[in-house]
C-alpha atoms as a PDB file:
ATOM      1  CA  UNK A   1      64.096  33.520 213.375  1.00  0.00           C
ATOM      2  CA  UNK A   2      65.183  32.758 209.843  1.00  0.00           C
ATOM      3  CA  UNK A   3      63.226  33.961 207.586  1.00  0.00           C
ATOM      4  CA  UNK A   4      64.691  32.141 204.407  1.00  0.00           C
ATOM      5  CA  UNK A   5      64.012  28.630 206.222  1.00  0.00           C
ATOM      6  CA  UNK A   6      60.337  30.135 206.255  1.00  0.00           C
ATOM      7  CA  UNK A   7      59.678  30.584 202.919  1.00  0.00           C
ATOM      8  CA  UNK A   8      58.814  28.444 199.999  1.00  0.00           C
ATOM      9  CA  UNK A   9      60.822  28.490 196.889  1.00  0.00           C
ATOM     10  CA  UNK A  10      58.390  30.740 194.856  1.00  0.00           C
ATOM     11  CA  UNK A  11      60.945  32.572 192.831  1.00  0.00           C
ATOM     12  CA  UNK A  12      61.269  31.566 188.736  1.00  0.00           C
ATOM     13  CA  UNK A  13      63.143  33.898 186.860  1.00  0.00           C
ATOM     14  CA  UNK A  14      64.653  37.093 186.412  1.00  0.00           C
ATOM     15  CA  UNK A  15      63.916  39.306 183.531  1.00  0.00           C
ATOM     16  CA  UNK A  16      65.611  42.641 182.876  1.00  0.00           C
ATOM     17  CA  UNK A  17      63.088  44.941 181.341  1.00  0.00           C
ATOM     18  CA  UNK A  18      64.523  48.147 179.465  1.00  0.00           C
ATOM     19  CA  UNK A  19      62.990  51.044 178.897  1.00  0.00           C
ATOM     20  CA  UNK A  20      64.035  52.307 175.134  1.00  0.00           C
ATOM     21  CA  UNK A  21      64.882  55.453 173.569  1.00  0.00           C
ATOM     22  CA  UNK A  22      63.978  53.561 170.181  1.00  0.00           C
ATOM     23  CA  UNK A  23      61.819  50.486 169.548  1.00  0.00           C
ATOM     24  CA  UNK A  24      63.000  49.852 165.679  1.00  0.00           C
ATOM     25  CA  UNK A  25      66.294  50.550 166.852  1.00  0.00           C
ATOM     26  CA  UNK A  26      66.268  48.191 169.778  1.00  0.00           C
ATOM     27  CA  UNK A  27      64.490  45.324 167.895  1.00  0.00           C
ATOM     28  CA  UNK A  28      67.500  45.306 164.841  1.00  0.00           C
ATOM     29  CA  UNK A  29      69.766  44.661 167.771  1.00  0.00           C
ATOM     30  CA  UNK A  30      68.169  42.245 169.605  1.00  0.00           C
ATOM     31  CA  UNK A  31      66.770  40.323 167.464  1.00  0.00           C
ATOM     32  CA  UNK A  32      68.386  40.731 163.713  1.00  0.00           C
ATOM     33  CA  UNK A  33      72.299  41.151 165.645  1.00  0.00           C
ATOM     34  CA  UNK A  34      71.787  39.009 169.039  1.00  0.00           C
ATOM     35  CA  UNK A  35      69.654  36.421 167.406  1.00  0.00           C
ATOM     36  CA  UNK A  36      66.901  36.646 170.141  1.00  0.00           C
ATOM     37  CA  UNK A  37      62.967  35.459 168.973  1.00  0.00           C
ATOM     38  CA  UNK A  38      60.175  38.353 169.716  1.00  0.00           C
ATOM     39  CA  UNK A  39      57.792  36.406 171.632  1.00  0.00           C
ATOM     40  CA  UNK A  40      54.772  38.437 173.900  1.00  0.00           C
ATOM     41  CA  UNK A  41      54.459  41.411 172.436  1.00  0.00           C
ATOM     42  CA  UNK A  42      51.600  44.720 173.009  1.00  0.00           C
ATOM     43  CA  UNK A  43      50.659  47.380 169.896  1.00  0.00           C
ATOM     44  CA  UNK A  44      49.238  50.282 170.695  1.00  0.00           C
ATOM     45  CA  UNK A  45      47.388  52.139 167.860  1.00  0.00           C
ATOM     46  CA  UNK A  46      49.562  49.878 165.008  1.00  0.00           C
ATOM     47  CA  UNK A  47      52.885  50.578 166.975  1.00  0.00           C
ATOM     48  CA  UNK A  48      54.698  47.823 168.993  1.00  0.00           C
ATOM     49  CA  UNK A  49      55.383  49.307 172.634  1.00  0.00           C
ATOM     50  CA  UNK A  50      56.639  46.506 174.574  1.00  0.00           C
ATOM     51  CA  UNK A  51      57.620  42.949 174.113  1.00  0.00           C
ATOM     52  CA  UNK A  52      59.304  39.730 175.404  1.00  0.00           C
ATOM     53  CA  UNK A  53      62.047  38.776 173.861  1.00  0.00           C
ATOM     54  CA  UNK A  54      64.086  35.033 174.487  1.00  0.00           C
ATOM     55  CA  UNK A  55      67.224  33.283 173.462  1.00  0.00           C
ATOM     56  CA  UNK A  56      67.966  29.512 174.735  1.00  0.00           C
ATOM     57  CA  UNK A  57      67.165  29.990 178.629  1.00  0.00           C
ATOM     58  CA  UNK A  58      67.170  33.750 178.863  1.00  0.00           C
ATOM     59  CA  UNK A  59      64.821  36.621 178.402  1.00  0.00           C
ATOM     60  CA  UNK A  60      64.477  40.665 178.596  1.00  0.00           C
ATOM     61  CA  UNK A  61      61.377  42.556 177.758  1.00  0.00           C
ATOM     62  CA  UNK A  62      61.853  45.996 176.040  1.00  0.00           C
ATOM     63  CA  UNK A  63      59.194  48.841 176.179  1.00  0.00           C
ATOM     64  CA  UNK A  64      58.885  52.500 174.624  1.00  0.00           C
ATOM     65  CA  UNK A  65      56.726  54.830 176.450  1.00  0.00           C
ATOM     66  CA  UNK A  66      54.476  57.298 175.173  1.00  0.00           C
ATOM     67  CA  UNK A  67      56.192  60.319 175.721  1.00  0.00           C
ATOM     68  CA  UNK A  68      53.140  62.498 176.697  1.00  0.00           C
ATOM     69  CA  UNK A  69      50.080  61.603 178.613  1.00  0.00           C
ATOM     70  CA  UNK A  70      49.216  59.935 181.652  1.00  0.00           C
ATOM     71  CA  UNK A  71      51.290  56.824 181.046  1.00  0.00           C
ATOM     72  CA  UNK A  72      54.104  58.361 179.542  1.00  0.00           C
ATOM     73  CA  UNK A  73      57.779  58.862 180.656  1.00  0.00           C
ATOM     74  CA  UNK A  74      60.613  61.128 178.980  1.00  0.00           C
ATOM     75  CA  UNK A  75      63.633  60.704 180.110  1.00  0.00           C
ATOM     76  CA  UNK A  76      65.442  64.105 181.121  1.00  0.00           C
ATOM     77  CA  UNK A  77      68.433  63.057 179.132  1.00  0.00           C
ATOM     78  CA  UNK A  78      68.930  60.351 176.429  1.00  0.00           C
ATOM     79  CA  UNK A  79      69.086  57.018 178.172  1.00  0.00           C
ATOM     80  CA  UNK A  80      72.385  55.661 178.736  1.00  0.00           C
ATOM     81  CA  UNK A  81      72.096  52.759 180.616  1.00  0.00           C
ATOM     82  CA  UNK A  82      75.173  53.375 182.794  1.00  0.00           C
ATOM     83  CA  UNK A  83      75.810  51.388 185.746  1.00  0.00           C
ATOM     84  CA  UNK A  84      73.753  48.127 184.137  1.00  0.00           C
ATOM     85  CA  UNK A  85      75.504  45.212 182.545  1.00  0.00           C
ATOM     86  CA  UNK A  86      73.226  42.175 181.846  1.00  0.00           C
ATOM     87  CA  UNK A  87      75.590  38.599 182.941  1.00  0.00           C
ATOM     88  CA  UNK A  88      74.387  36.117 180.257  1.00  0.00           C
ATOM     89  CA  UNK A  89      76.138  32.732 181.167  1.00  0.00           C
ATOM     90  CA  UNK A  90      76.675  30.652 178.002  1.00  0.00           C
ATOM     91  CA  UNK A  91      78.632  27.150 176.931  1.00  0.00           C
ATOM     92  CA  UNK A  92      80.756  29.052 175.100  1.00  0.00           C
ATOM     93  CA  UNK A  93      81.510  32.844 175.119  1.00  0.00           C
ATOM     94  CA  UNK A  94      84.069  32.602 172.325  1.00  0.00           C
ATOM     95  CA  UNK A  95      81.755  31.083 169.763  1.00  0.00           C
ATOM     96  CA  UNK A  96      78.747  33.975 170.699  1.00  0.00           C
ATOM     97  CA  UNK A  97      81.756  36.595 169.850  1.00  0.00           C
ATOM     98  CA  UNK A  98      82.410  34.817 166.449  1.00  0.00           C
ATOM     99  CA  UNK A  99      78.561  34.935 165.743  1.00  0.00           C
ATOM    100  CA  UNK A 100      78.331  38.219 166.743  1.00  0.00           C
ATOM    101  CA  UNK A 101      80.607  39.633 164.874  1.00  0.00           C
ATOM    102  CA  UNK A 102      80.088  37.453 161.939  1.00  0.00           C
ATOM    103  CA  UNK A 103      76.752  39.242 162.359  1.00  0.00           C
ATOM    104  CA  UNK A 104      77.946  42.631 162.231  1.00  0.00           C
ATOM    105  CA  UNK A 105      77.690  43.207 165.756  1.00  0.00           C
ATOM    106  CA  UNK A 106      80.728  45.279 167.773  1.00  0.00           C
ATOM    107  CA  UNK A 107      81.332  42.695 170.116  1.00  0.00           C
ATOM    108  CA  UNK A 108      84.416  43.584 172.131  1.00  0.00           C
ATOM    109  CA  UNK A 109      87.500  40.946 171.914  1.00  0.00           C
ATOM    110  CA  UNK A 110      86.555  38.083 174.820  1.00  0.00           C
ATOM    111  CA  UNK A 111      89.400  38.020 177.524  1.00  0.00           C
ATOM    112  CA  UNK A 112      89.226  35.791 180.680  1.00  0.00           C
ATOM    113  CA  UNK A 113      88.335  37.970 184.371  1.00  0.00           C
ATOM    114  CA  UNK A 114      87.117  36.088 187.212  1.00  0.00           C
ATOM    115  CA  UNK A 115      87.594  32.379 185.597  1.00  0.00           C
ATOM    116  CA  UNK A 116      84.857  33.509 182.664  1.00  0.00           C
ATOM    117  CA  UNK A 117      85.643  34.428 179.190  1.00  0.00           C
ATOM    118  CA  UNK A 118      83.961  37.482 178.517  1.00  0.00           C
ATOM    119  CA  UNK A 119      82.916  39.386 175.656  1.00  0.00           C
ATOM    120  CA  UNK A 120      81.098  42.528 175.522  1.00  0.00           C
ATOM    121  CA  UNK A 121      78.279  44.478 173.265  1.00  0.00           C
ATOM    122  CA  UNK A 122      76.201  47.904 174.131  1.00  0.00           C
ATOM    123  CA  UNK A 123      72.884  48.365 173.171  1.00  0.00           C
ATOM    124  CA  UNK A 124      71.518  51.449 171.253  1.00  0.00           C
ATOM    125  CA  UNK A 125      70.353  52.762 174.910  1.00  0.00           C
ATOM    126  CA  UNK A 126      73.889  51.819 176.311  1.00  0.00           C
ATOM    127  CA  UNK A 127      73.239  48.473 178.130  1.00  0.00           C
ATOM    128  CA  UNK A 128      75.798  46.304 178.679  1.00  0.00           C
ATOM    129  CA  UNK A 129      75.688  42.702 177.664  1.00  0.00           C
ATOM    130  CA  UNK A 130      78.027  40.310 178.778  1.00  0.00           C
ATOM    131  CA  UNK A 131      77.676  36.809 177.286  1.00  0.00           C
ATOM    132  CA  UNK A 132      80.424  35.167 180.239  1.00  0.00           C
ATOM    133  CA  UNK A 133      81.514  31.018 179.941  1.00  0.00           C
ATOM    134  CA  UNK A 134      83.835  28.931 182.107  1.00  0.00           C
ATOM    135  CA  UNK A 135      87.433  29.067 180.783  1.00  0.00           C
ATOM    136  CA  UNK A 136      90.523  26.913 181.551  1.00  0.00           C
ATOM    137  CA  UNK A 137      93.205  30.162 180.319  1.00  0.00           C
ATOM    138  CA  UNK A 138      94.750  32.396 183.060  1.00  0.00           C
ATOM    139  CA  UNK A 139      93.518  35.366 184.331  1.00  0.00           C
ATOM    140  CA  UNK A 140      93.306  38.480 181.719  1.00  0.00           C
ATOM    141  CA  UNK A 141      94.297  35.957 178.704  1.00  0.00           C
ATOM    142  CA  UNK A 142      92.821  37.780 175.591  1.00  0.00           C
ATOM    143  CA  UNK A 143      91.051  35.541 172.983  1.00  0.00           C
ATOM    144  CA  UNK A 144      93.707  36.098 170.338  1.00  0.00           C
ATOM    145  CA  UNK A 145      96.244  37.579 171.276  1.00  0.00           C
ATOM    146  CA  UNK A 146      99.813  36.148 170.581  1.00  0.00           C
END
């Protein structure tokens, strides 16, 4: 029986959703260094806690728990996010770097692996985001480099 003949394409979109050390923190680099646009958003008590944030055709939510109480959630050590890199596909990964760092954001210098250029930035919590676009240069070409 297959079950993927079976079911009906009900699947729209996936959205990381971070959990933050910092909310201010997260927010400058999001949206003042990445350009994204705060969109749904939920204050608690004067305090924003979580929100939806959007660039173009992608999305990530961000949320800071209480750290005491029944909803709460403290991490035993600082978050790192190790292990998670976010794949944003753009048109062009060269001209995000330029932005970036025009921007003041430490974007790391794009280079080509698996047919993509790639460049690189880590959130305050130590996400990785990749912003990845089709290239036509070989294989570990650095954006560059002579």
């Amino acid at each position: 029986m297959d079950t993927q003949a079976e079911l009906r394409p009900n699947l729209t979109q996936v959205v990381p959703f971070f959990r933050v050390a910092n909310m201010q923190s997260s927010l400058r680099f999001y949206r003042d260094g990445l350009a994204f646009v705060v969109g749904n958003q939920w204050v608690v008590d004067g305090e924003l806690r979580w929100c939806w944030l959007s660039r173009g055709g992608v999305a990530l939510m961000l949320q800071q728990f209480a750290t005491e109480g029944h909803d709460s959630w403290k991490p035993p050590n600082a978050v790192k996010g190790e292990g998670v890199s976010i794949c944003i596909m753009c048109e062009d990964a060269i001209d995000i770097y330029r932005e970036l760092t025009n921007r003041g954001v430490d974007a790391s210098r794009p280079f080509v692996g698996n047919g993509l250029w790639v460049t690189t930035v880590i959130d305050p919590d130590g996400f990785r985001i990749e912003f990845e676009s089709p290239a036509d240069a070989p294989e570990d070409t650095q954006y560059g480099a002579d």
